[in-house]
PDB file of N, CA and C in Angstrom:
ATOM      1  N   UNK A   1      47.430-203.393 159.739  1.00  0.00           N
ATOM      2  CA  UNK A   1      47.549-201.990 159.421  1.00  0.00           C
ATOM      3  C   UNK A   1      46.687-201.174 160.392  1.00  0.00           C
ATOM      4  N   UNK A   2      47.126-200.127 160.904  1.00  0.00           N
ATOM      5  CA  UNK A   2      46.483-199.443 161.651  1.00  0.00           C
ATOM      6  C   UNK A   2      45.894-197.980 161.223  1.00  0.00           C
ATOM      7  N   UNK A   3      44.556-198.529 161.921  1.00  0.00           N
ATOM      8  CA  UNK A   3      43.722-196.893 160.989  1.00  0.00           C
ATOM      9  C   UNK A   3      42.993-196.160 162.211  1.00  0.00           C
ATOM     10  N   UNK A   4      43.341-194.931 161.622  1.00  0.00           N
ATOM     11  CA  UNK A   4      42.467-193.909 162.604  1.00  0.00           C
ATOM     12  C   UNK A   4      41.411-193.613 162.742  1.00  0.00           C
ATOM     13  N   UNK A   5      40.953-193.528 164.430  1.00  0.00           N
ATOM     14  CA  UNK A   5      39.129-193.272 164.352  1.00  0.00           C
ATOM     15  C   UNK A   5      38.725-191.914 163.810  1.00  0.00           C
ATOM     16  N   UNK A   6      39.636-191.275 163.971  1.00  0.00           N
ATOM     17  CA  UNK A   6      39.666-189.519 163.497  1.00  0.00           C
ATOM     18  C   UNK A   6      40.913-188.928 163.450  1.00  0.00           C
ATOM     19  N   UNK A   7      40.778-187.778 163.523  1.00  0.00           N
ATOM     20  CA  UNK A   7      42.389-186.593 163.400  1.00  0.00           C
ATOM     21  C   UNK A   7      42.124-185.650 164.424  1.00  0.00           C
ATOM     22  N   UNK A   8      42.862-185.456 164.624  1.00  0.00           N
ATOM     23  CA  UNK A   8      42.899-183.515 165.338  1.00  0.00           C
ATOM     24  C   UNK A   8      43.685-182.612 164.606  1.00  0.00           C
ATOM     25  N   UNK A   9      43.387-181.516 164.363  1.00  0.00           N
ATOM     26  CA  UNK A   9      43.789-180.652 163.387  1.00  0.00           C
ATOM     27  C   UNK A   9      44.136-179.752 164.754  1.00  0.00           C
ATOM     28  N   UNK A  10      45.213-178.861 164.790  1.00  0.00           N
ATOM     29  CA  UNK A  10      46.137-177.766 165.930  1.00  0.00           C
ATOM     30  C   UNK A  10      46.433-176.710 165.205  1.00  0.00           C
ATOM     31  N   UNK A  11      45.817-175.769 165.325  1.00  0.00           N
ATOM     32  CA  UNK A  11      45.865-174.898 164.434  1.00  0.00           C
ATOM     33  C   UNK A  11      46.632-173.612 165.727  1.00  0.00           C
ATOM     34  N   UNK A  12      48.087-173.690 164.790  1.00  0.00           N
ATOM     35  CA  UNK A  12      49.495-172.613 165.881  1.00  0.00           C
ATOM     36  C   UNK A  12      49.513-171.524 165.585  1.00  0.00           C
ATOM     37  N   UNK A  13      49.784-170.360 166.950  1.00  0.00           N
ATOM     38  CA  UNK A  13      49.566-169.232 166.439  1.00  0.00           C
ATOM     39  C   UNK A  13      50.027-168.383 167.098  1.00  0.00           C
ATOM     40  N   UNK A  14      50.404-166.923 167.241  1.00  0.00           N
ATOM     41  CA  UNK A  14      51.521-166.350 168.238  1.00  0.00           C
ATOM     42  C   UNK A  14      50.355-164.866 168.437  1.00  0.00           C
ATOM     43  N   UNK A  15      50.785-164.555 169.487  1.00  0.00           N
ATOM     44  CA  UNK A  15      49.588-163.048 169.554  1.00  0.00           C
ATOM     45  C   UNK A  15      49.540-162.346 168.329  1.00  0.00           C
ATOM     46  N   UNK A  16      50.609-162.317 167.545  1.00  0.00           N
ATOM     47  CA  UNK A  16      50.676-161.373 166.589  1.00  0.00           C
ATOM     48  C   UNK A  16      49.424-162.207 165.184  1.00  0.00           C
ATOM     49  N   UNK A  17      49.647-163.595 165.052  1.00  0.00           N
ATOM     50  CA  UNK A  17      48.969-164.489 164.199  1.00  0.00           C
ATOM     51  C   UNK A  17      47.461-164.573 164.710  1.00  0.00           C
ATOM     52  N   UNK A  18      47.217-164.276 165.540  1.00  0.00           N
ATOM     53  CA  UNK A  18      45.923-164.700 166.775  1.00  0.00           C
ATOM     54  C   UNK A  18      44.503-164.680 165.774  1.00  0.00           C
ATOM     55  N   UNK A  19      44.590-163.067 165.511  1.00  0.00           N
ATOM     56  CA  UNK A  19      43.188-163.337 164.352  1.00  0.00           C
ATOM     57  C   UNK A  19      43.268-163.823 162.829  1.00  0.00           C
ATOM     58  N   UNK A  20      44.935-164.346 162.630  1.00  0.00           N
ATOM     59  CA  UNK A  20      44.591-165.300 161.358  1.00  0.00           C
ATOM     60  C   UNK A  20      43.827-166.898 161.422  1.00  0.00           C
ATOM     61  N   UNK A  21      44.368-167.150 162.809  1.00  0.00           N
ATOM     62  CA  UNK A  21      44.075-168.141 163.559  1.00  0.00           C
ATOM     63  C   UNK A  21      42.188-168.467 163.875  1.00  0.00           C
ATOM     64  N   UNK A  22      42.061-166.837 164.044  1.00  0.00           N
ATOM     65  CA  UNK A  22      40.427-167.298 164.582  1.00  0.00           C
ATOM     66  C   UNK A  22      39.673-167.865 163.309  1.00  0.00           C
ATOM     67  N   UNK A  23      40.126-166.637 162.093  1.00  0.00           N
ATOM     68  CA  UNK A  23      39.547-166.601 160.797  1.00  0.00           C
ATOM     69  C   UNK A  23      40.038-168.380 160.343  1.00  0.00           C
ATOM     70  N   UNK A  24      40.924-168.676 160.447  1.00  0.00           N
ATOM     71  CA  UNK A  24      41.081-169.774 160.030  1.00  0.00           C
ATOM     72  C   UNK A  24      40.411-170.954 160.400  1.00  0.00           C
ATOM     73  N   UNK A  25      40.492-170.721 162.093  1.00  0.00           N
ATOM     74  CA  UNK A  25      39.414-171.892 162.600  1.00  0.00           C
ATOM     75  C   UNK A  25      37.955-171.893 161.996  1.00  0.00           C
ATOM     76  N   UNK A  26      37.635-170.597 162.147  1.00  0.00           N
ATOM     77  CA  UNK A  26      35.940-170.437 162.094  1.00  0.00           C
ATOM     78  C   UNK A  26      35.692-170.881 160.545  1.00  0.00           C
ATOM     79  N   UNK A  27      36.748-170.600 159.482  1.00  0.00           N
ATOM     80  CA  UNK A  27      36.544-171.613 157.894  1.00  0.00           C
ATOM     81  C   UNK A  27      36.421-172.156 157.899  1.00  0.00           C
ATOM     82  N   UNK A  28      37.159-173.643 159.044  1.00  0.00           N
ATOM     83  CA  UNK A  28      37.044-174.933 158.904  1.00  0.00           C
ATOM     84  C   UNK A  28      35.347-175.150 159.854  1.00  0.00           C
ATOM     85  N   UNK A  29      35.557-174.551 160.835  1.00  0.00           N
ATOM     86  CA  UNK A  29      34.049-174.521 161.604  1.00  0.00           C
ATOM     87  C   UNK A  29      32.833-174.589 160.531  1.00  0.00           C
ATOM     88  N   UNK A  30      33.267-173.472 159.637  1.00  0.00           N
ATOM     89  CA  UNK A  30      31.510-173.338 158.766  1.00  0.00           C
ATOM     90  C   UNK A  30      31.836-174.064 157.859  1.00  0.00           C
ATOM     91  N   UNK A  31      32.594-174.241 157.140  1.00  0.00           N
ATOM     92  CA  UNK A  31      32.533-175.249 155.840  1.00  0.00           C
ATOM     93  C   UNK A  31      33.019-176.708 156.214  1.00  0.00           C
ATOM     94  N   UNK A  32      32.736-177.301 157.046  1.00  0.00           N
ATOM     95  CA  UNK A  32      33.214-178.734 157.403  1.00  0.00           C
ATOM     96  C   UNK A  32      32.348-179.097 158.930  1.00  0.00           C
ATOM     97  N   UNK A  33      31.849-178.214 159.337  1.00  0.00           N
ATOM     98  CA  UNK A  33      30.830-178.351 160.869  1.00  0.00           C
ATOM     99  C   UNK A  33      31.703-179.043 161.708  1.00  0.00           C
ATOM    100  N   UNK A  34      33.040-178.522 161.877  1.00  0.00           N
ATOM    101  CA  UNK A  34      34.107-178.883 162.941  1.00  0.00           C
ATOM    102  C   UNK A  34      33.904-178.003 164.119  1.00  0.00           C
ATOM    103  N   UNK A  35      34.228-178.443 164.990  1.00  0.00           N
ATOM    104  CA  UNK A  35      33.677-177.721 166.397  1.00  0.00           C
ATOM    105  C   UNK A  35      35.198-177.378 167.172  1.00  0.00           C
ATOM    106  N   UNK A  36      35.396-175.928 167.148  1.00  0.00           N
ATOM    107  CA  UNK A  36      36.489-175.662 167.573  1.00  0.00           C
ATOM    108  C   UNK A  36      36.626-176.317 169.185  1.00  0.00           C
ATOM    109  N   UNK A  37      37.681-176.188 169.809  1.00  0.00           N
ATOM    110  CA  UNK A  37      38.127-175.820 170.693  1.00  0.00           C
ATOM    111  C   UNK A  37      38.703-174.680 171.584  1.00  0.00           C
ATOM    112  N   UNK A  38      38.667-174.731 172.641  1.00  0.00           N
ATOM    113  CA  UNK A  38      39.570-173.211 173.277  1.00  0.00           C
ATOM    114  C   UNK A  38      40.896-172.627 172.349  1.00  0.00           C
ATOM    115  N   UNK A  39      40.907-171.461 172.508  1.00  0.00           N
ATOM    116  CA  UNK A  39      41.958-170.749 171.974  1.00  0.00           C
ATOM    117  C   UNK A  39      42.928-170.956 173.052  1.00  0.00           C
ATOM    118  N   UNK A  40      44.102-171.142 173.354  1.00  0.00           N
ATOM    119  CA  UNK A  40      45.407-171.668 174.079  1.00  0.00           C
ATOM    120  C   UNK A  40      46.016-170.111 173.178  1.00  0.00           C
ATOM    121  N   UNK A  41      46.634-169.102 174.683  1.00  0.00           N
ATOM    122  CA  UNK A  41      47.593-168.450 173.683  1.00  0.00           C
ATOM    123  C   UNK A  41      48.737-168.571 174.408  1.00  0.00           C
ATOM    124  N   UNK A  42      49.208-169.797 175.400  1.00  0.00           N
ATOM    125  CA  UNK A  42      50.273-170.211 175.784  1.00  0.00           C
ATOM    126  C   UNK A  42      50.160-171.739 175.331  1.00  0.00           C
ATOM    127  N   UNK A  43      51.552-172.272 175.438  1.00  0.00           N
ATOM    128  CA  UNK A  43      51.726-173.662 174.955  1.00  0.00           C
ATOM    129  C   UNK A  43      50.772-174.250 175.967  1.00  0.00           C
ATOM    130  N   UNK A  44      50.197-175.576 175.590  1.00  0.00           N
ATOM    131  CA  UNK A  44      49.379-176.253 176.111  1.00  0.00           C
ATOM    132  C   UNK A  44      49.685-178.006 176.148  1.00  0.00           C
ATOM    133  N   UNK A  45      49.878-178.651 176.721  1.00  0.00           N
ATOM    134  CA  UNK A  45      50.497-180.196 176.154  1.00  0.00           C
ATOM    135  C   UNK A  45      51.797-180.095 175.519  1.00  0.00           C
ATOM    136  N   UNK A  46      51.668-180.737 174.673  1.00  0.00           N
ATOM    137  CA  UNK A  46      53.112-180.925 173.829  1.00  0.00           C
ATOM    138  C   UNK A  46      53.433-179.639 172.847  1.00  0.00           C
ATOM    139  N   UNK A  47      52.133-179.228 172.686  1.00  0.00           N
ATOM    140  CA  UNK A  47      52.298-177.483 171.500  1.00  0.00           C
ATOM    141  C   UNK A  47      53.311-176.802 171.697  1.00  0.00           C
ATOM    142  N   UNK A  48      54.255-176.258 171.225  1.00  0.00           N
ATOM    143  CA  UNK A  48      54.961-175.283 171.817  1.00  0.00           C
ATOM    144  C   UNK A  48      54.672-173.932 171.951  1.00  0.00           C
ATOM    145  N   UNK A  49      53.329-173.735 171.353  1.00  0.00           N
ATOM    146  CA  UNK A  49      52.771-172.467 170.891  1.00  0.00           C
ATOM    147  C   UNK A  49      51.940-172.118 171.255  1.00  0.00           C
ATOM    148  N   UNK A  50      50.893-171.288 170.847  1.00  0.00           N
ATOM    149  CA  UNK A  50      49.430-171.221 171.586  1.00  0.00           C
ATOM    150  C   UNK A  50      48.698-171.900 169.608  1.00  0.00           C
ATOM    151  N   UNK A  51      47.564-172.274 170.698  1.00  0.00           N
ATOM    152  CA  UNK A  51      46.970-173.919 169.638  1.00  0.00           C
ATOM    153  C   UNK A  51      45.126-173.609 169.794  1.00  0.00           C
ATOM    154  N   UNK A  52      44.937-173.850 169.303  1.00  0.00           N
ATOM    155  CA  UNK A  52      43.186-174.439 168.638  1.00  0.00           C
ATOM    156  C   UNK A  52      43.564-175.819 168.306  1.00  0.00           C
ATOM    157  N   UNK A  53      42.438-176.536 168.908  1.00  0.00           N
ATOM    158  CA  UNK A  53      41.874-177.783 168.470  1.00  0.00           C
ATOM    159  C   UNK A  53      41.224-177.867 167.988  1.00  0.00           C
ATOM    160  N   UNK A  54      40.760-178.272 166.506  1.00  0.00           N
ATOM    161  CA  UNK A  54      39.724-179.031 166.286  1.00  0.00           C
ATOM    162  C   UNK A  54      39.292-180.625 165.993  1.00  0.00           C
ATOM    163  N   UNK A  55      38.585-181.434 166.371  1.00  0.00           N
ATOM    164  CA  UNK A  55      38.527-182.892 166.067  1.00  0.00           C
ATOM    165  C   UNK A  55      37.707-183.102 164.629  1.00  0.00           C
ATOM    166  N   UNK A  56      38.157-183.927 164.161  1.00  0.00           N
ATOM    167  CA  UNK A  56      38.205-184.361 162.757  1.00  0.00           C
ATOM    168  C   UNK A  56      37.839-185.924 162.546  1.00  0.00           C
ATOM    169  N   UNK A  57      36.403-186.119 161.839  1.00  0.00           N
ATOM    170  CA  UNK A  57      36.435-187.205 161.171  1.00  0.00           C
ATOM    171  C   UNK A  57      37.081-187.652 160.283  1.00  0.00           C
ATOM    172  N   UNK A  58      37.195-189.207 159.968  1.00  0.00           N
ATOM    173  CA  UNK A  58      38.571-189.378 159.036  1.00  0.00           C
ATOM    174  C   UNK A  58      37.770-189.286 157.867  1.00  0.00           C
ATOM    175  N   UNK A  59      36.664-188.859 157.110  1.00  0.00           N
ATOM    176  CA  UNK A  59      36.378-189.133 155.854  1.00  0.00           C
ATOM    177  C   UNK A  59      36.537-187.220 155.781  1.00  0.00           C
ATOM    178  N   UNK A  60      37.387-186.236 156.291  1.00  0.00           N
ATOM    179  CA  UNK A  60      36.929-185.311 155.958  1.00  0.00           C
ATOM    180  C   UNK A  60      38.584-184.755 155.646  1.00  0.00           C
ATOM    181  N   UNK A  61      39.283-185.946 155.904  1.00  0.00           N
ATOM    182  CA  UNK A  61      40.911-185.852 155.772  1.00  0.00           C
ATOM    183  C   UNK A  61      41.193-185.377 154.264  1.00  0.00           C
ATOM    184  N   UNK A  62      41.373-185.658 153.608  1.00  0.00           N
ATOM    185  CA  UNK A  62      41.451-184.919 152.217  1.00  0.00           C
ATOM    186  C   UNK A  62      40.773-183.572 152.403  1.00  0.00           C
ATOM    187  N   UNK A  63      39.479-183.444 152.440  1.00  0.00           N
ATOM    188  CA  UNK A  63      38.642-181.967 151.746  1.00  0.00           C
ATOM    189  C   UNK A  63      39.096-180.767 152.573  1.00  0.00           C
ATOM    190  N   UNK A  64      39.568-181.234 153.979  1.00  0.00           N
ATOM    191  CA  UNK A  64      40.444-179.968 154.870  1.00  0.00           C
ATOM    192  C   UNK A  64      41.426-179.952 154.359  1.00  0.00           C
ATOM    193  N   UNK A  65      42.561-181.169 154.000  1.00  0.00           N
ATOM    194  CA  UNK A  65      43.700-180.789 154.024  1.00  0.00           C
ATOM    195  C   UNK A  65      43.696-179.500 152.372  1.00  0.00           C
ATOM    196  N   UNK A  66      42.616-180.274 151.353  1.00  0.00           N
ATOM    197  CA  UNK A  66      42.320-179.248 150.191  1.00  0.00           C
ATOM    198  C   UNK A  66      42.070-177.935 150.684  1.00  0.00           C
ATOM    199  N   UNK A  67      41.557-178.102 151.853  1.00  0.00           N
ATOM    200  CA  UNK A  67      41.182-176.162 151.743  1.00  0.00           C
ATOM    201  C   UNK A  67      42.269-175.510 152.725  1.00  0.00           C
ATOM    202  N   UNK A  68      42.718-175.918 153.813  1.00  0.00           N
ATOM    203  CA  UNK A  68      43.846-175.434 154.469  1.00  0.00           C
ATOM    204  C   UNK A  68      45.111-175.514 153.501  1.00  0.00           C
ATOM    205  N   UNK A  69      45.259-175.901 152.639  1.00  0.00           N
ATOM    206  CA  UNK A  69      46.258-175.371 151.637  1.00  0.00           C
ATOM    207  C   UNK A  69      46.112-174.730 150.775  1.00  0.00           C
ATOM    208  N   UNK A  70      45.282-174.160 150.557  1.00  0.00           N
ATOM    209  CA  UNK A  70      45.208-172.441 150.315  1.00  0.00           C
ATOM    210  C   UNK A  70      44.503-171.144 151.320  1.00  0.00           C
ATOM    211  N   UNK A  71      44.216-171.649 152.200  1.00  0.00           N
ATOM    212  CA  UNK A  71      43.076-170.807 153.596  1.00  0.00           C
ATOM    213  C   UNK A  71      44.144-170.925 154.619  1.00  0.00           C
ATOM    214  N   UNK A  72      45.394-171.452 155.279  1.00  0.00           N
ATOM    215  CA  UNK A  72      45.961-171.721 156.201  1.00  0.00           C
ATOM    216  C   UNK A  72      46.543-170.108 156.450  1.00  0.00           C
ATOM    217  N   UNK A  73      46.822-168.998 155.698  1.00  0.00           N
ATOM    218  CA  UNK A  73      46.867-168.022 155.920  1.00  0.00           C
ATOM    219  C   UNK A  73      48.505-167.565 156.356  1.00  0.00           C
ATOM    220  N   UNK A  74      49.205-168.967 156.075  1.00  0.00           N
ATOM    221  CA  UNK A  74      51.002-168.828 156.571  1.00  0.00           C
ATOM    222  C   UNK A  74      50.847-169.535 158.297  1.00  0.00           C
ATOM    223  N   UNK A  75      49.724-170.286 158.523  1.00  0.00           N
ATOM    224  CA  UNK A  75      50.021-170.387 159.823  1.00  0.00           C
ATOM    225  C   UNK A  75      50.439-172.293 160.107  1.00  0.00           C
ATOM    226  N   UNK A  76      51.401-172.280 160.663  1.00  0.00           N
ATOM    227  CA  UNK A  76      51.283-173.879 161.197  1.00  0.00           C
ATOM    228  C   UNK A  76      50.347-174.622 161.553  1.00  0.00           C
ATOM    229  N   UNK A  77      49.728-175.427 161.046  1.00  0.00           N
ATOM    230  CA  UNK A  77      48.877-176.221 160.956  1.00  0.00           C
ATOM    231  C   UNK A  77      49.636-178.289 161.432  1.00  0.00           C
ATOM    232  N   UNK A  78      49.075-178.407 162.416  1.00  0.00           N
ATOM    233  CA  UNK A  78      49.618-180.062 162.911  1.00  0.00           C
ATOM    234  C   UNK A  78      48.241-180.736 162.652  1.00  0.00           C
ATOM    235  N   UNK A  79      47.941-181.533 162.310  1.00  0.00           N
ATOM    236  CA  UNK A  79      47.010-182.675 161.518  1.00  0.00           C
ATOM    237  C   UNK A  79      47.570-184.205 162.088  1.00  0.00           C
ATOM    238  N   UNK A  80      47.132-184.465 163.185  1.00  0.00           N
ATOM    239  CA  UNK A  80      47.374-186.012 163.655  1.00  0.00           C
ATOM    240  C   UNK A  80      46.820-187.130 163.855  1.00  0.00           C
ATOM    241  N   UNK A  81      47.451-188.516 163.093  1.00  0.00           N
ATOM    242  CA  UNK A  81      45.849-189.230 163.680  1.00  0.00           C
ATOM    243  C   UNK A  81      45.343-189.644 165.048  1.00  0.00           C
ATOM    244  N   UNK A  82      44.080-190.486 165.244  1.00  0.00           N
ATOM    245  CA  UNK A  82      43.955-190.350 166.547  1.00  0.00           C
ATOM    246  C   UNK A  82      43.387-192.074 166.699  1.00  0.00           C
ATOM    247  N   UNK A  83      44.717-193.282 166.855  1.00  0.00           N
ATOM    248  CA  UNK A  83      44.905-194.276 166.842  1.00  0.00           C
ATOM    249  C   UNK A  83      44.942-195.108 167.875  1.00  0.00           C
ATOM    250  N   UNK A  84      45.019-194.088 169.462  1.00  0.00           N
ATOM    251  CA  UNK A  84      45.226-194.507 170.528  1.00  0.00           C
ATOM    252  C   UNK A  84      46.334-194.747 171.336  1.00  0.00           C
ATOM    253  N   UNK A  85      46.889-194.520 170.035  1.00  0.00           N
ATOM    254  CA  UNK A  85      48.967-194.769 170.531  1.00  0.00           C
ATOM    255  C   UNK A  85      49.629-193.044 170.351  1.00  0.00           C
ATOM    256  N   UNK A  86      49.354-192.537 171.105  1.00  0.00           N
ATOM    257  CA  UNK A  86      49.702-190.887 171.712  1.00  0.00           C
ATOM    258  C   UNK A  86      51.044-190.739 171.422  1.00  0.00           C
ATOM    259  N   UNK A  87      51.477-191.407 171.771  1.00  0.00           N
ATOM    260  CA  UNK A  87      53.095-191.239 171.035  1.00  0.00           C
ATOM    261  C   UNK A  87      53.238-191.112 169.656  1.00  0.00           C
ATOM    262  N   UNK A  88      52.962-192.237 169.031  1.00  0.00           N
ATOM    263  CA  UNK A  88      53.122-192.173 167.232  1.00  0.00           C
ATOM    264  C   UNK A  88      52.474-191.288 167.242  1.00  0.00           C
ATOM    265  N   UNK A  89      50.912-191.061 167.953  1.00  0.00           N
ATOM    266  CA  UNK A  89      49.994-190.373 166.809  1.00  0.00           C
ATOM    267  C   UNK A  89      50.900-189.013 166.265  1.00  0.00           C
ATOM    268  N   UNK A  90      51.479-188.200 167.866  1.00  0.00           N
ATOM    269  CA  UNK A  90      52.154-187.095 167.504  1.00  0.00           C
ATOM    270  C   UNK A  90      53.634-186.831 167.268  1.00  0.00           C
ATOM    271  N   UNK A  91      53.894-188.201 166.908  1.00  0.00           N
ATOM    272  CA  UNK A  91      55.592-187.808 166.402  1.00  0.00           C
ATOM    273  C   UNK A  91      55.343-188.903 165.111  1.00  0.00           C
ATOM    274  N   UNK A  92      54.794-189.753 164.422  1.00  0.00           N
ATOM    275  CA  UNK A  92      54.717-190.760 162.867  1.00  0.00           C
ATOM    276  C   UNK A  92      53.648-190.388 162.332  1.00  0.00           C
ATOM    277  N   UNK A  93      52.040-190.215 163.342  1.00  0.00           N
ATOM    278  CA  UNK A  93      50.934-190.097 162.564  1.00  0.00           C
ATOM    279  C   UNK A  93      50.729-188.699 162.450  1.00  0.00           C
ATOM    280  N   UNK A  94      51.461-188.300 161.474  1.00  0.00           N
ATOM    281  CA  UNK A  94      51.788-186.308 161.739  1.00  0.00           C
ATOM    282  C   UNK A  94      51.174-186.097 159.798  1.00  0.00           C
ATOM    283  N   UNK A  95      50.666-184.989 160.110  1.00  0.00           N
ATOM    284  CA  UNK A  95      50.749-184.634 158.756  1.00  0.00           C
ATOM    285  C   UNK A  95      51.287-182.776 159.149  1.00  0.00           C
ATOM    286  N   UNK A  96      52.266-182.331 158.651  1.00  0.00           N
ATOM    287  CA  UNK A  96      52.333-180.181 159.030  1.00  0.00           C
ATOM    288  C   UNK A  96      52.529-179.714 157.934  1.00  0.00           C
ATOM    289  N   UNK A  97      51.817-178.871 157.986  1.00  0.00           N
ATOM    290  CA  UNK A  97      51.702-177.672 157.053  1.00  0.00           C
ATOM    291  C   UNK A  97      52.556-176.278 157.562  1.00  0.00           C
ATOM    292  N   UNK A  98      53.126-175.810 157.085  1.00  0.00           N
ATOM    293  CA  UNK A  98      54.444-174.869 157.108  1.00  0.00           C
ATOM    294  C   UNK A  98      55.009-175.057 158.256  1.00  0.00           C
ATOM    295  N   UNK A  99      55.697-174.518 159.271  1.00  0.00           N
ATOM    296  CA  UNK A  99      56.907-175.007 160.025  1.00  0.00           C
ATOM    297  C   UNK A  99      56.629-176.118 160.552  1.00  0.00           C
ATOM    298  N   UNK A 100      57.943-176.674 160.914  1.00  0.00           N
ATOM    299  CA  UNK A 100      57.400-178.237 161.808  1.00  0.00           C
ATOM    300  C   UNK A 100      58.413-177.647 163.110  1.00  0.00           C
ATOM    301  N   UNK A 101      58.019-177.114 164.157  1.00  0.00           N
ATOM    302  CA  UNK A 101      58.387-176.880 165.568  1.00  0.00           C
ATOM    303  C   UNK A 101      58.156-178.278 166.294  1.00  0.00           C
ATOM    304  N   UNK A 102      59.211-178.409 167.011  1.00  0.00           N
ATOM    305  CA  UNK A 102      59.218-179.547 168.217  1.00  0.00           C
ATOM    306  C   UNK A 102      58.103-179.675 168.657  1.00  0.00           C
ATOM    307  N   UNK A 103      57.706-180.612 169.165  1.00  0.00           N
ATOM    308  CA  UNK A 103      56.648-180.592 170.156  1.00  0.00           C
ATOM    309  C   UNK A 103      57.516-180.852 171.522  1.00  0.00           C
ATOM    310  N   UNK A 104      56.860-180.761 172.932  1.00  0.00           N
ATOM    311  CA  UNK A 104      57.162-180.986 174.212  1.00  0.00           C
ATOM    312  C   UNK A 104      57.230-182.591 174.515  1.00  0.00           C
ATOM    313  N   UNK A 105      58.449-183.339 173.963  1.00  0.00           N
ATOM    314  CA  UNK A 105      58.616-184.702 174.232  1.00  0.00           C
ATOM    315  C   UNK A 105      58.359-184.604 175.468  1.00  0.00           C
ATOM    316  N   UNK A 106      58.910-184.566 176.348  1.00  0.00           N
ATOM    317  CA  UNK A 106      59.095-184.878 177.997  1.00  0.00           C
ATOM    318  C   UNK A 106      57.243-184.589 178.326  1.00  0.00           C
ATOM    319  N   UNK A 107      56.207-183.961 178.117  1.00  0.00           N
ATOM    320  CA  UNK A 107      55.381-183.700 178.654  1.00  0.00           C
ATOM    321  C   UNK A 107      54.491-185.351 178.136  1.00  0.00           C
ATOM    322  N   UNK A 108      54.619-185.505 176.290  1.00  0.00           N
ATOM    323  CA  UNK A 108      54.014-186.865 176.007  1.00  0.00           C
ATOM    324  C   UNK A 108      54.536-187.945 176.550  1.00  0.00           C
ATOM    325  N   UNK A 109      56.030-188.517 177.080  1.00  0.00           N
ATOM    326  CA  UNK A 109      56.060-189.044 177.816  1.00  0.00           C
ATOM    327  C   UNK A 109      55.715-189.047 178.987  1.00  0.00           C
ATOM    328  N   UNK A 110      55.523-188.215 180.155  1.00  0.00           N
ATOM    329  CA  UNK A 110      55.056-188.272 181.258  1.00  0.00           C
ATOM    330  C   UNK A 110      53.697-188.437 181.566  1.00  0.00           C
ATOM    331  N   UNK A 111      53.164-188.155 179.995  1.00  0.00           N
ATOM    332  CA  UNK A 111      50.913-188.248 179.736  1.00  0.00           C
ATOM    333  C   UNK A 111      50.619-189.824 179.248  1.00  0.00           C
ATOM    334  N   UNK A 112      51.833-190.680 178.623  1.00  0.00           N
ATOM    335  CA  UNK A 112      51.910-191.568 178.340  1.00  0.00           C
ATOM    336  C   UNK A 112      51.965-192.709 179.587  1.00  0.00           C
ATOM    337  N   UNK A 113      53.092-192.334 180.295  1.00  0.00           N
ATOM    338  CA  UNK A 113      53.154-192.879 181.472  1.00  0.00           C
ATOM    339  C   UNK A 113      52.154-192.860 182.718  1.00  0.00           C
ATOM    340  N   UNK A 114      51.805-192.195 182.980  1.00  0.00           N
ATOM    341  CA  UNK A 114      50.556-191.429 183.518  1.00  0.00           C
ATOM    342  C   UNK A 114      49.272-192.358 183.431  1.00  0.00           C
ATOM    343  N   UNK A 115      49.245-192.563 181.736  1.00  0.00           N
ATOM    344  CA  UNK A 115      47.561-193.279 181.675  1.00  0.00           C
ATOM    345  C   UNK A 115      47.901-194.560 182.096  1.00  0.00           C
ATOM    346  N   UNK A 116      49.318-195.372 181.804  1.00  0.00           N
ATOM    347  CA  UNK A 116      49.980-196.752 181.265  1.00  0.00           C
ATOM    348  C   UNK A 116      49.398-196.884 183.249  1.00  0.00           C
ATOM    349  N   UNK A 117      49.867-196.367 184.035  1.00  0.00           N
ATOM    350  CA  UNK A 117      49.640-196.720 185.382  1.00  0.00           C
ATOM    351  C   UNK A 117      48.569-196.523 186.330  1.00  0.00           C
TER     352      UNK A 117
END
């Protein structure tokens, strides 16, 4: 069985969503001591959107997913694990919270291929 060393939480967001997005990150920032990432307000990797990262220990998987389901504010939220296998993690080891938008297959294959060589 395969288990994750952590998650990344992608918190999606469009100029118009931008400061539900900040407010949202900076909740998980102070009540969980998650350390954002850059604000992306163009797609970035596989995102199709503009994205926040934050990295996530796995013992904190429940108490976010409890508070981003009522704090998520209507915004897409991607929750993935982080297993080493880049492919599953972001197309099987998925958890989303309101829309599920494509991600950029062609870019995870070519990041896949990339490390493999």
């Amino acid at each position: 069985m395969t288990k994750p060393d952590g998650y990344h939480v992608h918190v999606y967001f469009t100029s118009q969503s931008k400061p539900a997005a900040k407010t949202v990150v900076s909740g998980l920032a102070d009540n969980f001591n998650l350390k954002p990432g850059s604000f992306h307000d163009k797609p970035v990797g596989p995102h199709p959107v503009g994205s926040c990262l934050l990295v996530m220990p796995v013992d904190l998987l429940g108490p976010v997913i409890n508070w981003l389901t009522v704090n998520r504010q209507g915004l897409t939220i991607l929750i993935h694990a982080e297993t080493g296998d880049v492919m599953k993690d972001h197309t099987e080891h998925t958890i989303w919270m309101g829309s599920m938008p494509e991600l950029d297959m062609d870019f995870l294959t070519k990041f896949v291929a990339e490390r493999a060589s």
